[in-house]
Protein backbone atom coordinates (compact mmCIF):
# COMPACT_ATOMS: atom_id res chain seq x y z
CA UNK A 1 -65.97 -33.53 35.08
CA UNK A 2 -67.61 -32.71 31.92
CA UNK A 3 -66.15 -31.94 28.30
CA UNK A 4 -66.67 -28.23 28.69
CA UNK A 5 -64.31 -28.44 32.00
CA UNK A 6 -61.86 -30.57 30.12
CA UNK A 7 -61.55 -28.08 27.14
CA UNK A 8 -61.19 -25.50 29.25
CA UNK A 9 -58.58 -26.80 31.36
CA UNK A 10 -56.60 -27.95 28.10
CA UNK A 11 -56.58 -24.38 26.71
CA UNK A 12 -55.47 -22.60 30.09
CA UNK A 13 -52.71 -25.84 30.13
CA UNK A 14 -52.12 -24.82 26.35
CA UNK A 15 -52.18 -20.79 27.25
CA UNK A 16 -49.93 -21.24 30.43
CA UNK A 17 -46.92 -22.91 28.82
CA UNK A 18 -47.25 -20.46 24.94
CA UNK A 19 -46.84 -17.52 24.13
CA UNK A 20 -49.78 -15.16 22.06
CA UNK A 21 -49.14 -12.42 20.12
CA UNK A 22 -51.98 -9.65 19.27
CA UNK A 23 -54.20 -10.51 16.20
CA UNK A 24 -53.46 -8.64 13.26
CA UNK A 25 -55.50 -8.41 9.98
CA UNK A 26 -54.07 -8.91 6.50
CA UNK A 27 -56.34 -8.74 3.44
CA UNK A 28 -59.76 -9.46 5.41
CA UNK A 29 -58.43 -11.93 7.58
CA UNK A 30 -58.04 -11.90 10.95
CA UNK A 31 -54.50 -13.84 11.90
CA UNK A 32 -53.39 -14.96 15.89
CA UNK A 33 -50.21 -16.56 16.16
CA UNK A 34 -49.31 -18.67 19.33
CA UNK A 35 -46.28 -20.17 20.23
CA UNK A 36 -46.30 -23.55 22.59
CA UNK A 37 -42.89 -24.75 23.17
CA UNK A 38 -41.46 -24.94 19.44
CA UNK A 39 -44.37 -25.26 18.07
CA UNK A 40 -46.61 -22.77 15.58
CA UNK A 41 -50.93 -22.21 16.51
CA UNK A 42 -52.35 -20.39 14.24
CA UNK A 43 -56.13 -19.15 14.38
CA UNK A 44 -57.39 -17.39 10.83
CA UNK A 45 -61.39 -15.54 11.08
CA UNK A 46 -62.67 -14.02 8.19
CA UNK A 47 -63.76 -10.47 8.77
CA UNK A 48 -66.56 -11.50 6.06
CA UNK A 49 -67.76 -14.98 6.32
CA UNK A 50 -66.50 -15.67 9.82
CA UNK A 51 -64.57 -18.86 8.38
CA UNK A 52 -62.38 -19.64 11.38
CA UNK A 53 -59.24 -21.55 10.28
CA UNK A 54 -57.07 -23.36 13.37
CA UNK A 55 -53.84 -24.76 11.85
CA UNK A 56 -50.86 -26.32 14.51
CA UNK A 57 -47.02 -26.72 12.76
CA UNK A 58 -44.00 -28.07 14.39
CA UNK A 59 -41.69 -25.33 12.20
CA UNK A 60 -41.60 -22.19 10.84
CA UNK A 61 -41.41 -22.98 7.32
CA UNK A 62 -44.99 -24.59 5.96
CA UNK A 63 -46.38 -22.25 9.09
CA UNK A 64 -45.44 -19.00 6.73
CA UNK A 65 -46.36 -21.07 3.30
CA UNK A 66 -49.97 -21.47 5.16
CA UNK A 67 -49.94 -17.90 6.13
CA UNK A 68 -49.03 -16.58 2.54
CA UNK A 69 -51.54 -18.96 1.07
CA UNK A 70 -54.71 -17.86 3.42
CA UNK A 71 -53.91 -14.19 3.17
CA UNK A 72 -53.84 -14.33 -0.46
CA UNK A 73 -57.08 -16.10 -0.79
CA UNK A 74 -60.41 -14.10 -1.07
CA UNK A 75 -61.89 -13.16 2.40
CA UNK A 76 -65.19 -13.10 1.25
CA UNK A 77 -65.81 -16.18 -0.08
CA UNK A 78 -65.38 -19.85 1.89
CA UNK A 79 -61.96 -21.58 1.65
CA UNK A 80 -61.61 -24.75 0.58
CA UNK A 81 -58.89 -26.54 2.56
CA UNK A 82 -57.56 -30.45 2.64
CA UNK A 83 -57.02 -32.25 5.44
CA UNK A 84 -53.60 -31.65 6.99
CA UNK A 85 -51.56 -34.72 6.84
């Protein structure tokens, strides 16, 4: 089996057991939420740049401080992010 088969079954895994919500689009940034199990995905796109941001929590609380944070930056110009730790 090769990688593209093994990413692909990992998402559908991944999509079977979550739940998605519609995007939405907050100051030039497209935002997906996801739930798996108690768990947060979220996938950010600029409408602009096309910066695509995947962040995964395990609560609710630095989940919404990373929300607030990317949809208060500027769209148009790259973000600069750290390394989750």
């Amino acid at each position: 089996m090769g990688k593209k088969s093994l990413k692909t079954e990992k998402f559908l895994e991944i999509e079977s057991k979550g739940i998605t919500f519609s995007p939405i689009v907050r100051n030039g940034w497209w935002v997906k939420f996801s739930m798996v199990q108690s768990n947060i995905l979220l996938i950010f796109v600029s409408e602009y740049t096309g910066q695509t941001i995947i962040r995964y929590f395990q609560s609710e609380k630095p989940a919404v401080d990373f929300v607030n944070m990317v949809i208060k930056s500027d769209p148009s110009e790259e973000l600069e992010l750290k390394t989750p730790e």
